[in-house]
C-alpha atoms as a PDB file:
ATOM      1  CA  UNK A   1      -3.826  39.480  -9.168  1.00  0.00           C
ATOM      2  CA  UNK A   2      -4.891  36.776 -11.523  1.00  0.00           C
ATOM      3  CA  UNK A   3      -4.659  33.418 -10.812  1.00  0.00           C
ATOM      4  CA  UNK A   4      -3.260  30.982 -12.919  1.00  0.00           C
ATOM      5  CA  UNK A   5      -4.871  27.134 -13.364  1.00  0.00           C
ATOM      6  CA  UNK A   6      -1.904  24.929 -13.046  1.00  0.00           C
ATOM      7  CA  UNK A   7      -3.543  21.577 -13.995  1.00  0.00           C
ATOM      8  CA  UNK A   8      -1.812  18.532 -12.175  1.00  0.00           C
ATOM      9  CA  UNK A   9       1.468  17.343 -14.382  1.00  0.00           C
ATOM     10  CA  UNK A  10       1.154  13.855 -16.660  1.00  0.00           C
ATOM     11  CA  UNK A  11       2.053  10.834 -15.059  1.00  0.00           C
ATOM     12  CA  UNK A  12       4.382   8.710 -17.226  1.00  0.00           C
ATOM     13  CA  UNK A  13       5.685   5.496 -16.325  1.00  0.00           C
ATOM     14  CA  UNK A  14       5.785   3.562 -12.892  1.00  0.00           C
ATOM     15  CA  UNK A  15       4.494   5.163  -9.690  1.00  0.00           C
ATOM     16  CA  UNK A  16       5.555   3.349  -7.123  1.00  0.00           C
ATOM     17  CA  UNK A  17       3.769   1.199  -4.856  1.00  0.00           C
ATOM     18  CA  UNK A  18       0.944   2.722  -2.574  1.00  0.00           C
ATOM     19  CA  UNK A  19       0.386   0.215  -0.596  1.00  0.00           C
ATOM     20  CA  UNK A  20       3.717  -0.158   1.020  1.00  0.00           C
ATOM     21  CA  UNK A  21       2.091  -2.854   3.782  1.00  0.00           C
ATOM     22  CA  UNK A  22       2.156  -5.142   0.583  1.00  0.00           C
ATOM     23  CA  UNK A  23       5.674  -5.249   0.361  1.00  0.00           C
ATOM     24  CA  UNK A  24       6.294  -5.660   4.295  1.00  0.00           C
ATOM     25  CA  UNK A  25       4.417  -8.671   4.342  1.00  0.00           C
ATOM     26  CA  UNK A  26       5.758  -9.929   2.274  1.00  0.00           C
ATOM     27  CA  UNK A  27       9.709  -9.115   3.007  1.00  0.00           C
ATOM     28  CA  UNK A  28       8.942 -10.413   6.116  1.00  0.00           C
ATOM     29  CA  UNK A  29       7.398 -14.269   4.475  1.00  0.00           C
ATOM     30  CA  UNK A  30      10.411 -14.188   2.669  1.00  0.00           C
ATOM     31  CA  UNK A  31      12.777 -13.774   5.738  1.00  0.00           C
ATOM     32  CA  UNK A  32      10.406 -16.311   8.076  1.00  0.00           C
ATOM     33  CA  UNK A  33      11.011 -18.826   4.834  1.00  0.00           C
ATOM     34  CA  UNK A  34      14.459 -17.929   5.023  1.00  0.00           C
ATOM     35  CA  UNK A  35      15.535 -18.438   8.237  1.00  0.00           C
ATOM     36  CA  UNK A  36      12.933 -21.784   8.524  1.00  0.00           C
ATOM     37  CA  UNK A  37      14.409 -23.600   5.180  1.00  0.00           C
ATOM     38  CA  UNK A  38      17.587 -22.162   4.387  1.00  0.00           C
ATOM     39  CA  UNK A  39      19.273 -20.991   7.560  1.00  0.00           C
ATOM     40  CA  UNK A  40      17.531 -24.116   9.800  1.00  0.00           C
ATOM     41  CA  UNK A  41      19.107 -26.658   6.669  1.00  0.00           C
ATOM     42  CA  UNK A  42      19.477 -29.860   8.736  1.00  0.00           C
ATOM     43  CA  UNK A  43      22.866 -30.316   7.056  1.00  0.00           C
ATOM     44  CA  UNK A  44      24.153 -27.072   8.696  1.00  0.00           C
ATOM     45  CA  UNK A  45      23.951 -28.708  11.921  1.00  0.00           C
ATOM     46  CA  UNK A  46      25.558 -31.692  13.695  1.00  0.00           C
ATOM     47  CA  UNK A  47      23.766 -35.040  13.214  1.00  0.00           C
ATOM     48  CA  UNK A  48      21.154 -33.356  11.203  1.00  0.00           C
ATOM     49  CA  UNK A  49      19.600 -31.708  13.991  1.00  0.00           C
ATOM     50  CA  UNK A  50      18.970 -28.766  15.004  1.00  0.00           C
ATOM     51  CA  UNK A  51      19.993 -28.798  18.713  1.00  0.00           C
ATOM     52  CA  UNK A  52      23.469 -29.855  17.707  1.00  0.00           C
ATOM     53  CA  UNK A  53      26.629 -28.163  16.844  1.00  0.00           C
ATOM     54  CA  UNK A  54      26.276 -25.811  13.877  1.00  0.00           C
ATOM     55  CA  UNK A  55      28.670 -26.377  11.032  1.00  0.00           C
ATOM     56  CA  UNK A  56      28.581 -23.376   9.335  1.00  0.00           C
ATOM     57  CA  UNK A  57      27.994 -19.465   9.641  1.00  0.00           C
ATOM     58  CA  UNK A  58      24.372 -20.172   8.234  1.00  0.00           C
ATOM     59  CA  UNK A  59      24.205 -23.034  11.300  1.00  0.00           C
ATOM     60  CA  UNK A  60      25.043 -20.282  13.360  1.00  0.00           C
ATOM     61  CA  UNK A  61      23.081 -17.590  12.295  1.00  0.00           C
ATOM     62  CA  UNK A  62      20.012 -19.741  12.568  1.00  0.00           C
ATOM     63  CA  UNK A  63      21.028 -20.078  17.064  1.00  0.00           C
ATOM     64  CA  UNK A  64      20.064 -16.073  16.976  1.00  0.00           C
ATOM     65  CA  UNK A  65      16.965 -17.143  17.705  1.00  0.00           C
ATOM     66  CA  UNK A  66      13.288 -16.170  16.604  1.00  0.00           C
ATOM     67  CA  UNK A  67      14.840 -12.143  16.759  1.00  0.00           C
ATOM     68  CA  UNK A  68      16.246 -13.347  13.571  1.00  0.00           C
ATOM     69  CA  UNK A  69      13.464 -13.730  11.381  1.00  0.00           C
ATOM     70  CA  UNK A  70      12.458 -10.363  12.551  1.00  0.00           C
ATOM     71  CA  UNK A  71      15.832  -8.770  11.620  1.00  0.00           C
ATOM     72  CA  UNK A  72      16.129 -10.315   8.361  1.00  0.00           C
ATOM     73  CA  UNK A  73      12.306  -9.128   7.407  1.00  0.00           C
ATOM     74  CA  UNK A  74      13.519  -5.642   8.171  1.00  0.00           C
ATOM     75  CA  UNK A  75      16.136  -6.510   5.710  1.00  0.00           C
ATOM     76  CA  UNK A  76      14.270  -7.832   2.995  1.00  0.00           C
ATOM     77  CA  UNK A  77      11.730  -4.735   3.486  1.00  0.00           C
ATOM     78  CA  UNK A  78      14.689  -2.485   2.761  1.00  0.00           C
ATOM     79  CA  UNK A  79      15.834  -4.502  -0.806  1.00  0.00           C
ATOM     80  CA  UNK A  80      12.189  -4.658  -1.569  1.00  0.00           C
ATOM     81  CA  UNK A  81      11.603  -0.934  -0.785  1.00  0.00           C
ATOM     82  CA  UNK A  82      14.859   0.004  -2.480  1.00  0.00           C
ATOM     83  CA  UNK A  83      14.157  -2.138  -5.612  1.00  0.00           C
ATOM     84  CA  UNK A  84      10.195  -0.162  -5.984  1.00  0.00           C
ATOM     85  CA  UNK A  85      12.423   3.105  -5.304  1.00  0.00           C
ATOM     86  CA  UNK A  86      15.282   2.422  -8.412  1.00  0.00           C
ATOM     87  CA  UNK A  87      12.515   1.824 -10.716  1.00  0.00           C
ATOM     88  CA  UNK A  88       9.928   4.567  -9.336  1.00  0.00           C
ATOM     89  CA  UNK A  89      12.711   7.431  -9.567  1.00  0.00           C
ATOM     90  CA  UNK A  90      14.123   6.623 -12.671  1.00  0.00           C
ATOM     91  CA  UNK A  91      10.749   7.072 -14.567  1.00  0.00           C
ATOM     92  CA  UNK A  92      10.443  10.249 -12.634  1.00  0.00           C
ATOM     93  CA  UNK A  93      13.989  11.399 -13.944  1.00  0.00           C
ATOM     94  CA  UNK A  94      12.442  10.168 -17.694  1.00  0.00           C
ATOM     95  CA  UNK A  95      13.670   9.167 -20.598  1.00  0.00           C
ATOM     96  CA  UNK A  96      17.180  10.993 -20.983  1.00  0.00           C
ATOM     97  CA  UNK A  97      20.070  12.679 -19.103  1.00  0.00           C
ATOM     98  CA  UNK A  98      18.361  15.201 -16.390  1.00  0.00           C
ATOM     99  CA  UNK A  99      21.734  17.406 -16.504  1.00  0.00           C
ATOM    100  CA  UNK A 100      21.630  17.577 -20.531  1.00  0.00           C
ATOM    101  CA  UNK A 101      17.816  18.096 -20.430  1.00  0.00           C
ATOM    102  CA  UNK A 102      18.257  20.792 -17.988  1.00  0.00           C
ATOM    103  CA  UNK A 103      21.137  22.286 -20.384  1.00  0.00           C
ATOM    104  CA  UNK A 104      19.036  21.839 -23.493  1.00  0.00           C
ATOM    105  CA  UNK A 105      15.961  23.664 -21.963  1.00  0.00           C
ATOM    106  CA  UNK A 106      18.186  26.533 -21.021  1.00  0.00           C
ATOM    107  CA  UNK A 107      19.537  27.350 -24.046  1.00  0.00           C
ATOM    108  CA  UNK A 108      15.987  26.926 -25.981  1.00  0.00           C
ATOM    109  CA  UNK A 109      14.923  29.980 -23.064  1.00  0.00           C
ATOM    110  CA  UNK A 110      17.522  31.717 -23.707  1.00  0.00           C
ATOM    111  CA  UNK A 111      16.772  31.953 -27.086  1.00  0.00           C
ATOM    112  CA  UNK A 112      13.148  32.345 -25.970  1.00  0.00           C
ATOM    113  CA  UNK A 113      11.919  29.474 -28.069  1.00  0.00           C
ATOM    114  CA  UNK A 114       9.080  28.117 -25.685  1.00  0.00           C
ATOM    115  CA  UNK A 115       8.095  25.643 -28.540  1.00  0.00           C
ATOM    116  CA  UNK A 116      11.590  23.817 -28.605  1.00  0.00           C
ATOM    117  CA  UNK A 117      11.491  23.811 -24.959  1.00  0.00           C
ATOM    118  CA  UNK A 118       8.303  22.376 -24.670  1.00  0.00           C
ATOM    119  CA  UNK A 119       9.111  19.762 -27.291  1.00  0.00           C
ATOM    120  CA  UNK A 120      12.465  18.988 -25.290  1.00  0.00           C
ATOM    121  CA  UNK A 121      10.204  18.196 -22.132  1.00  0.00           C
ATOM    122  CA  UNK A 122       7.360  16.062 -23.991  1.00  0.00           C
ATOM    123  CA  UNK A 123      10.185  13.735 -25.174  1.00  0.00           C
ATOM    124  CA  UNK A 124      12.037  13.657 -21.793  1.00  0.00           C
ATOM    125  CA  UNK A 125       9.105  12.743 -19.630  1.00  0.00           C
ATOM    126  CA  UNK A 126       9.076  12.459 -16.061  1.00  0.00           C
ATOM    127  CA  UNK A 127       8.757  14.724 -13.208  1.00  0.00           C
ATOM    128  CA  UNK A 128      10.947  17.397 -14.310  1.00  0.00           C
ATOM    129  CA  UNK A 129       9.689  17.592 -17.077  1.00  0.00           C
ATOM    130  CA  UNK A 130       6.305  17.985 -15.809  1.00  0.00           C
ATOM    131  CA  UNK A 131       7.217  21.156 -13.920  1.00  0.00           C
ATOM    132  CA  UNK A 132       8.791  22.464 -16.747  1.00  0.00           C
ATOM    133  CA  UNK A 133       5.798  22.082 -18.745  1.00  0.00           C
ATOM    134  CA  UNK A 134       3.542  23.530 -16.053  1.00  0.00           C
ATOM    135  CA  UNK A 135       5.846  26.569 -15.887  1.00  0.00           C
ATOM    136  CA  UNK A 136       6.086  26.829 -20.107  1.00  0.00           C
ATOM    137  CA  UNK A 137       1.911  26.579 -19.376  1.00  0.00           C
ATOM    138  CA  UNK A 138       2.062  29.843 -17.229  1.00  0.00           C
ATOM    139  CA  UNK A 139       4.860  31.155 -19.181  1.00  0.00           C
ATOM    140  CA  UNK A 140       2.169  31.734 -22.068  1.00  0.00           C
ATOM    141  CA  UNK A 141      -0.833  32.490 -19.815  1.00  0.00           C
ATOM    142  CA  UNK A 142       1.097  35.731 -18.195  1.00  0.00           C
ATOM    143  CA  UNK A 143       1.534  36.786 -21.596  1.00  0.00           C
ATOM    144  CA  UNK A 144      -1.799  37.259 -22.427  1.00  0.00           C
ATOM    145  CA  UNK A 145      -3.070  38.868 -19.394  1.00  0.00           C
ATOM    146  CA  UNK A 146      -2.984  42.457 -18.169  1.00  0.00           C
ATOM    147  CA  UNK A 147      -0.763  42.555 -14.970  1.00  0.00           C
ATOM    148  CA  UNK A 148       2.212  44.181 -13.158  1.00  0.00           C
ATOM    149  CA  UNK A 149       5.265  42.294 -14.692  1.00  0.00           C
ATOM    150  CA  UNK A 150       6.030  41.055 -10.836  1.00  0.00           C
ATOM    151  CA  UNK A 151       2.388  40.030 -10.611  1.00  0.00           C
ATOM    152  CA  UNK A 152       3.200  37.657 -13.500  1.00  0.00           C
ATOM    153  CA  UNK A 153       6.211  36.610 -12.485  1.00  0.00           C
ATOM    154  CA  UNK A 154       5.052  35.929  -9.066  1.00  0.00           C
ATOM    155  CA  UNK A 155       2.269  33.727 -11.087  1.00  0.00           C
ATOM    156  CA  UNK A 156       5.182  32.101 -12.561  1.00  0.00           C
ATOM    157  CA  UNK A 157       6.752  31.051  -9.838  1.00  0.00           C
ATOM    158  CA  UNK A 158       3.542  30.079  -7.853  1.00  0.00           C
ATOM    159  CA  UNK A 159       2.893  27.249 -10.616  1.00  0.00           C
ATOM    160  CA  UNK A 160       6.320  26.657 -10.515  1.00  0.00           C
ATOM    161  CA  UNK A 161       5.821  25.481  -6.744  1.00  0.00           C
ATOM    162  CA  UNK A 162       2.418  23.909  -7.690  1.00  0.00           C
ATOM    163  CA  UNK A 163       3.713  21.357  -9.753  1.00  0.00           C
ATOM    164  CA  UNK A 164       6.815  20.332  -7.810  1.00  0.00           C
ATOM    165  CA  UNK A 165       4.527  19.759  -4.645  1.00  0.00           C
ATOM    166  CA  UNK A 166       2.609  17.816  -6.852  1.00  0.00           C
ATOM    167  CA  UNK A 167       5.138  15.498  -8.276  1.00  0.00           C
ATOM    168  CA  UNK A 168       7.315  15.642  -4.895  1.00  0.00           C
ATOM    169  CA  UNK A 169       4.867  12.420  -3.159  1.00  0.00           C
ATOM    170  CA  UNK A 170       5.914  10.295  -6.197  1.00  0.00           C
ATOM    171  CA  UNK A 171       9.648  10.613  -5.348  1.00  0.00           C
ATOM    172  CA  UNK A 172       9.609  10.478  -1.591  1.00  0.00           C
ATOM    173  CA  UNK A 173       7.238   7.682  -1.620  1.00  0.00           C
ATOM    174  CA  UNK A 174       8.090   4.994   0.691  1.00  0.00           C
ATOM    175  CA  UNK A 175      11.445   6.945   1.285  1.00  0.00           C
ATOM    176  CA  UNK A 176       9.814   6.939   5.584  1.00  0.00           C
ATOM    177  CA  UNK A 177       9.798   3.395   5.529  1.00  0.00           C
ATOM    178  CA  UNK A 178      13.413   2.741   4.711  1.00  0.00           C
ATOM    179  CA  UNK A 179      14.493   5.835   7.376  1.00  0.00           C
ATOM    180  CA  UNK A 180      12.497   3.752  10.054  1.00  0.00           C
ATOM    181  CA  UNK A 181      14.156   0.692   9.245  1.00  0.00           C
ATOM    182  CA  UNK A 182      17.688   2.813  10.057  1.00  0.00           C
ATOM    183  CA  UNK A 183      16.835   2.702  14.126  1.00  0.00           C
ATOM    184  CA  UNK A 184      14.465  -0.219  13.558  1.00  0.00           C
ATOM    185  CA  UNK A 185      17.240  -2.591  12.321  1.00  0.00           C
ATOM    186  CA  UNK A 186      19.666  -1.108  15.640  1.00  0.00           C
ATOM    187  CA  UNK A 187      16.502  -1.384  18.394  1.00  0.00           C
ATOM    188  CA  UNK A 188      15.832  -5.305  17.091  1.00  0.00           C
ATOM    189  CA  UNK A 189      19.671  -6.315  17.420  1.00  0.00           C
ATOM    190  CA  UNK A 190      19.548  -4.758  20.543  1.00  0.00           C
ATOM    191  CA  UNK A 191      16.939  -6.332  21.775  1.00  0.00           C
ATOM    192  CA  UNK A 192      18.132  -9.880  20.537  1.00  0.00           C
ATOM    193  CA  UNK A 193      21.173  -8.980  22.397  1.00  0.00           C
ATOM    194  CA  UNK A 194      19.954  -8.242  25.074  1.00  0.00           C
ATOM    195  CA  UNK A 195      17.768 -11.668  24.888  1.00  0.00           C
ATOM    196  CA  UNK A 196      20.987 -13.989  24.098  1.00  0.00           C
ATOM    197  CA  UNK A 197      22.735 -12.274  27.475  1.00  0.00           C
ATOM    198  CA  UNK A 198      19.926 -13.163  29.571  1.00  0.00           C
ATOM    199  CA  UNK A 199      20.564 -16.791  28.689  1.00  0.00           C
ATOM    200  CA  UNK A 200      24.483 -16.479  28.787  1.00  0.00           C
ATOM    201  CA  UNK A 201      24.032 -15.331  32.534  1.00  0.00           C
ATOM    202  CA  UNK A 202      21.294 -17.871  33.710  1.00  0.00           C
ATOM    203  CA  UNK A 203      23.779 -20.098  32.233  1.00  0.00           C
ATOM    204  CA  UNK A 204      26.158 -19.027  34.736  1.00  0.00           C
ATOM    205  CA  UNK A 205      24.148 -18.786  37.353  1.00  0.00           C
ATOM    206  CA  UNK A 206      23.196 -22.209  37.266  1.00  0.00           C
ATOM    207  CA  UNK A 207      26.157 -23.282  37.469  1.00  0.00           C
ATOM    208  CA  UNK A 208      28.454 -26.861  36.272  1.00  0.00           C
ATOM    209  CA  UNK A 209      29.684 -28.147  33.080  1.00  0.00           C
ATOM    210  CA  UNK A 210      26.208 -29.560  31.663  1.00  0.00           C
ATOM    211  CA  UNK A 211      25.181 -25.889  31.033  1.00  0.00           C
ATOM    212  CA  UNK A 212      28.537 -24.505  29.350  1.00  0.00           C
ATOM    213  CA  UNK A 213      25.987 -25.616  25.809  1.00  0.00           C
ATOM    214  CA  UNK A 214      23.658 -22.850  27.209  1.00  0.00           C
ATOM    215  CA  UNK A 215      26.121 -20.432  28.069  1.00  0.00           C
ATOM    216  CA  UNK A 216      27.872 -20.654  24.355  1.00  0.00           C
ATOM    217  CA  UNK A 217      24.064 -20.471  22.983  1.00  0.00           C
ATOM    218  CA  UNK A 218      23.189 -17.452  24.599  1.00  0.00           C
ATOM    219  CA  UNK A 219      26.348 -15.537  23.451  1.00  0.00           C
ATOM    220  CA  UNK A 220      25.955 -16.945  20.195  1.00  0.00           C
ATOM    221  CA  UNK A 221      22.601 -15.223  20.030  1.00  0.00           C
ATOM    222  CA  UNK A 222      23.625 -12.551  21.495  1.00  0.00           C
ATOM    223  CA  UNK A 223      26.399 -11.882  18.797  1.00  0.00           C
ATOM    224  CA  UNK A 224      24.427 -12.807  15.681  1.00  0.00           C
ATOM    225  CA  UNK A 225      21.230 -10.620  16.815  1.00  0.00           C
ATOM    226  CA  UNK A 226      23.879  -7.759  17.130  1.00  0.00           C
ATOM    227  CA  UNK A 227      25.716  -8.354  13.751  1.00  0.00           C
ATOM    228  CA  UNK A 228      22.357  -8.928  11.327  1.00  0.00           C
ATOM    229  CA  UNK A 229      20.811  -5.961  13.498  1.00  0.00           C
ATOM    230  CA  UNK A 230      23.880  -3.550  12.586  1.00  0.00           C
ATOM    231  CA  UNK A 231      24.313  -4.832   8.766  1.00  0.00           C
ATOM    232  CA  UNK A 232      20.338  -4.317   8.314  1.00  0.00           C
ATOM    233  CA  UNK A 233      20.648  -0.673   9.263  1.00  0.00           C
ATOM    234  CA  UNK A 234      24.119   0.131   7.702  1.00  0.00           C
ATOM    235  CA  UNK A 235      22.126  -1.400   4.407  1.00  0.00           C
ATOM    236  CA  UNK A 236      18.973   1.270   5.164  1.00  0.00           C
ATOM    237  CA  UNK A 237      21.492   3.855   5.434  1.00  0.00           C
ATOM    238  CA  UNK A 238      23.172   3.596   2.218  1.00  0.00           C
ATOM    239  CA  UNK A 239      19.833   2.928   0.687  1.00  0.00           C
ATOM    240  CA  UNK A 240      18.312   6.301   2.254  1.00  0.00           C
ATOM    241  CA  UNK A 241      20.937   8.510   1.889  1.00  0.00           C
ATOM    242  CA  UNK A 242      21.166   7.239  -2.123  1.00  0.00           C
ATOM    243  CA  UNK A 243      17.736   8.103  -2.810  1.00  0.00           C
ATOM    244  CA  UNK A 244      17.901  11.371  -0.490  1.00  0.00           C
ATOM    245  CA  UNK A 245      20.974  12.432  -2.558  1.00  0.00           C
ATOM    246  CA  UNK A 246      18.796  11.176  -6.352  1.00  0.00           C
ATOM    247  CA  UNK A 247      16.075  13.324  -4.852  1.00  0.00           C
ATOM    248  CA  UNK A 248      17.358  16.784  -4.559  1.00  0.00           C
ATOM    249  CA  UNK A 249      19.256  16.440  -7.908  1.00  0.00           C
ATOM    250  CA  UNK A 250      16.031  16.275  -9.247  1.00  0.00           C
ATOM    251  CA  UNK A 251      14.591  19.174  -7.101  1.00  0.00           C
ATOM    252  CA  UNK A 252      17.398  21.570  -7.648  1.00  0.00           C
ATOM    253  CA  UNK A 253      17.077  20.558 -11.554  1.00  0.00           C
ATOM    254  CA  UNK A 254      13.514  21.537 -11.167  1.00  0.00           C
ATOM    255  CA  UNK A 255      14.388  24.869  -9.276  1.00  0.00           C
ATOM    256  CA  UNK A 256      17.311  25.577 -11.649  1.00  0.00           C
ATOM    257  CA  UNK A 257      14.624  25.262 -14.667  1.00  0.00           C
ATOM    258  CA  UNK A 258      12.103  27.241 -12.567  1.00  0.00           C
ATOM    259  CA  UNK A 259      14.530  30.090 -11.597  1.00  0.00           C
ATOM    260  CA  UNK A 260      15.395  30.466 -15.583  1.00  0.00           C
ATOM    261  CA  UNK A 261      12.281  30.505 -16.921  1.00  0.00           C
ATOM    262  CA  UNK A 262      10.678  32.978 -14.170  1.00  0.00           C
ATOM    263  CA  UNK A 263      13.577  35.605 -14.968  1.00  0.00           C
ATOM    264  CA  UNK A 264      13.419  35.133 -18.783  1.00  0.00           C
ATOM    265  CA  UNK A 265      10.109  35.961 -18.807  1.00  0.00           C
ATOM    266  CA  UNK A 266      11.373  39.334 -16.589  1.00  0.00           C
ATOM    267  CA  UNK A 267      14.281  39.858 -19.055  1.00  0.00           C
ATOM    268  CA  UNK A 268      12.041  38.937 -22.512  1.00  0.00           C
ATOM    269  CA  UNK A 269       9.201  41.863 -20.853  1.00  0.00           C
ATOM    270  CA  UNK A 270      11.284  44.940 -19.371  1.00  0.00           C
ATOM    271  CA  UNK A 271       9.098  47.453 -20.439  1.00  0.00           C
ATOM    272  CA  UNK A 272       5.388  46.381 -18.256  1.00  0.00           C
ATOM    273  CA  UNK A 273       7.643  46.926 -14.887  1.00  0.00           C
END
């Protein structure tokens, strides 16, 4: 069985980032500076200070505690990683439509006019277009060699698999940091919790009025650890299952493209079988 040489698809357009720990650092600046300078505001707090009462819900999201910080870095990680995500998987979907390019490419196979197909996937760009391309390549290489027609289809569908593994890193990238984040986000605001109820019950068991302050502290922490935890992780579940759900469209456009082009070649070449 010959081989065919599926060269590595083009690469059009943004990437995504590679160096994810880039972005981590610097979510998590941006939620240290948040908490310091926006939630720790002296005018969100009684008398300007920040042992007194808080005034507001950003007063009293900045008595979480130093878990806070921590929960909204996760947080910023996931807008961060979400924002590299929209723009890295819409330059793999390319320039146009992916359902109408997928539609447009059929027809052109059906009417086995590889040159309008091609043409179709040079001005779409993208990843699926890629594979397309590296299929059309094999396409016209098992037409020129000497083989069993299911030896050539077979080579078909090998490049066919070739090229999505290939392109397949670009769209998942990062897509592991983000699913992390999902039990990440829970653990943290469990742990804060856990934190601000240590200090509501040494609060009680000291005993007296004087430390009611530290009892209403603790619970306060307790309850804002537990609420930013919960919204950071219902935010990386949205986010994942979004670009989870962008991701196989793109795959089973791929496959759908694949699948056509392997059997046209079978239907266009009856007689080698």
């Amino acid at each position: 069985m010959a081989a065919t040489s599926t060269a590595a698809p083009k690469k059009q357009g943004f990437q995504g980032v590679r160096h994810a720990i880039i972005i981590i650092i610097c979510a998590f600046i941006v939620g240290i500076c948040f908490y310091l300078f926006f939630l720790g505001n002296p005018n969100n707090f009684a008398n300007g200070d920040h042992e007194g009462h808080p005034l507001n819900m950003l007063g009293t999201v900045y008595k979480g505690g130093w878990v806070v910080p921590i929960i909204l870095g996760l947080l910023c990680t996931v807008i961060a990683m979400s924002v590299e995500r929209i723009i890295a998987i819409s330059a793999c979907s390319g320039k146009g439509n992916v359902t109408k390019f997928t539609e447009n490419v059929k027809a052109a196979l059906r009417n086995a006019d590889i040159a309008k197909a091609e043409q179709l996937c040079n001005a779409q760009q993208g990843s699926v277009a890629n594979v397309v391309l590296a299929d059309l390549k094999a396409y016209k290489e098992m037409e020129k060699v000497n083989l069993k027609l299911k030896e050539k289809v077979s080579n078909i569908t090998n490049a066919h698999e070739e090229a999505t593994a290939l392109e397949m890193p670009t769209l998942t990238m990062n897509l592991p940091i983000i699913a992390t984040i999902v039990t990440l986000g829970t653990l943290t605001a469990l742990f804060g919790t856990v934190l601000g109820m240590i200090r509501s019950f040494a609060a009680l068991a000291a005993g007296g009025g004087a430390d009611s302050m530290a009892l209403s502290t603790g619970i306060s922490e307790a309850l804002v650890n537990t609420a930013s935890g919960i919204a950071t992780s219902w935010v990386s579940v949205v986010a994942y299952n979004y670009f989870t759900n962008k991701i196989d469209k793109l795959t089973y456009a791929m496959d759908e493209i694949g699948y056509t082009i392997a059997h046209t070649f079978e239907d266009k070449h009856p007689e080698e079988a």
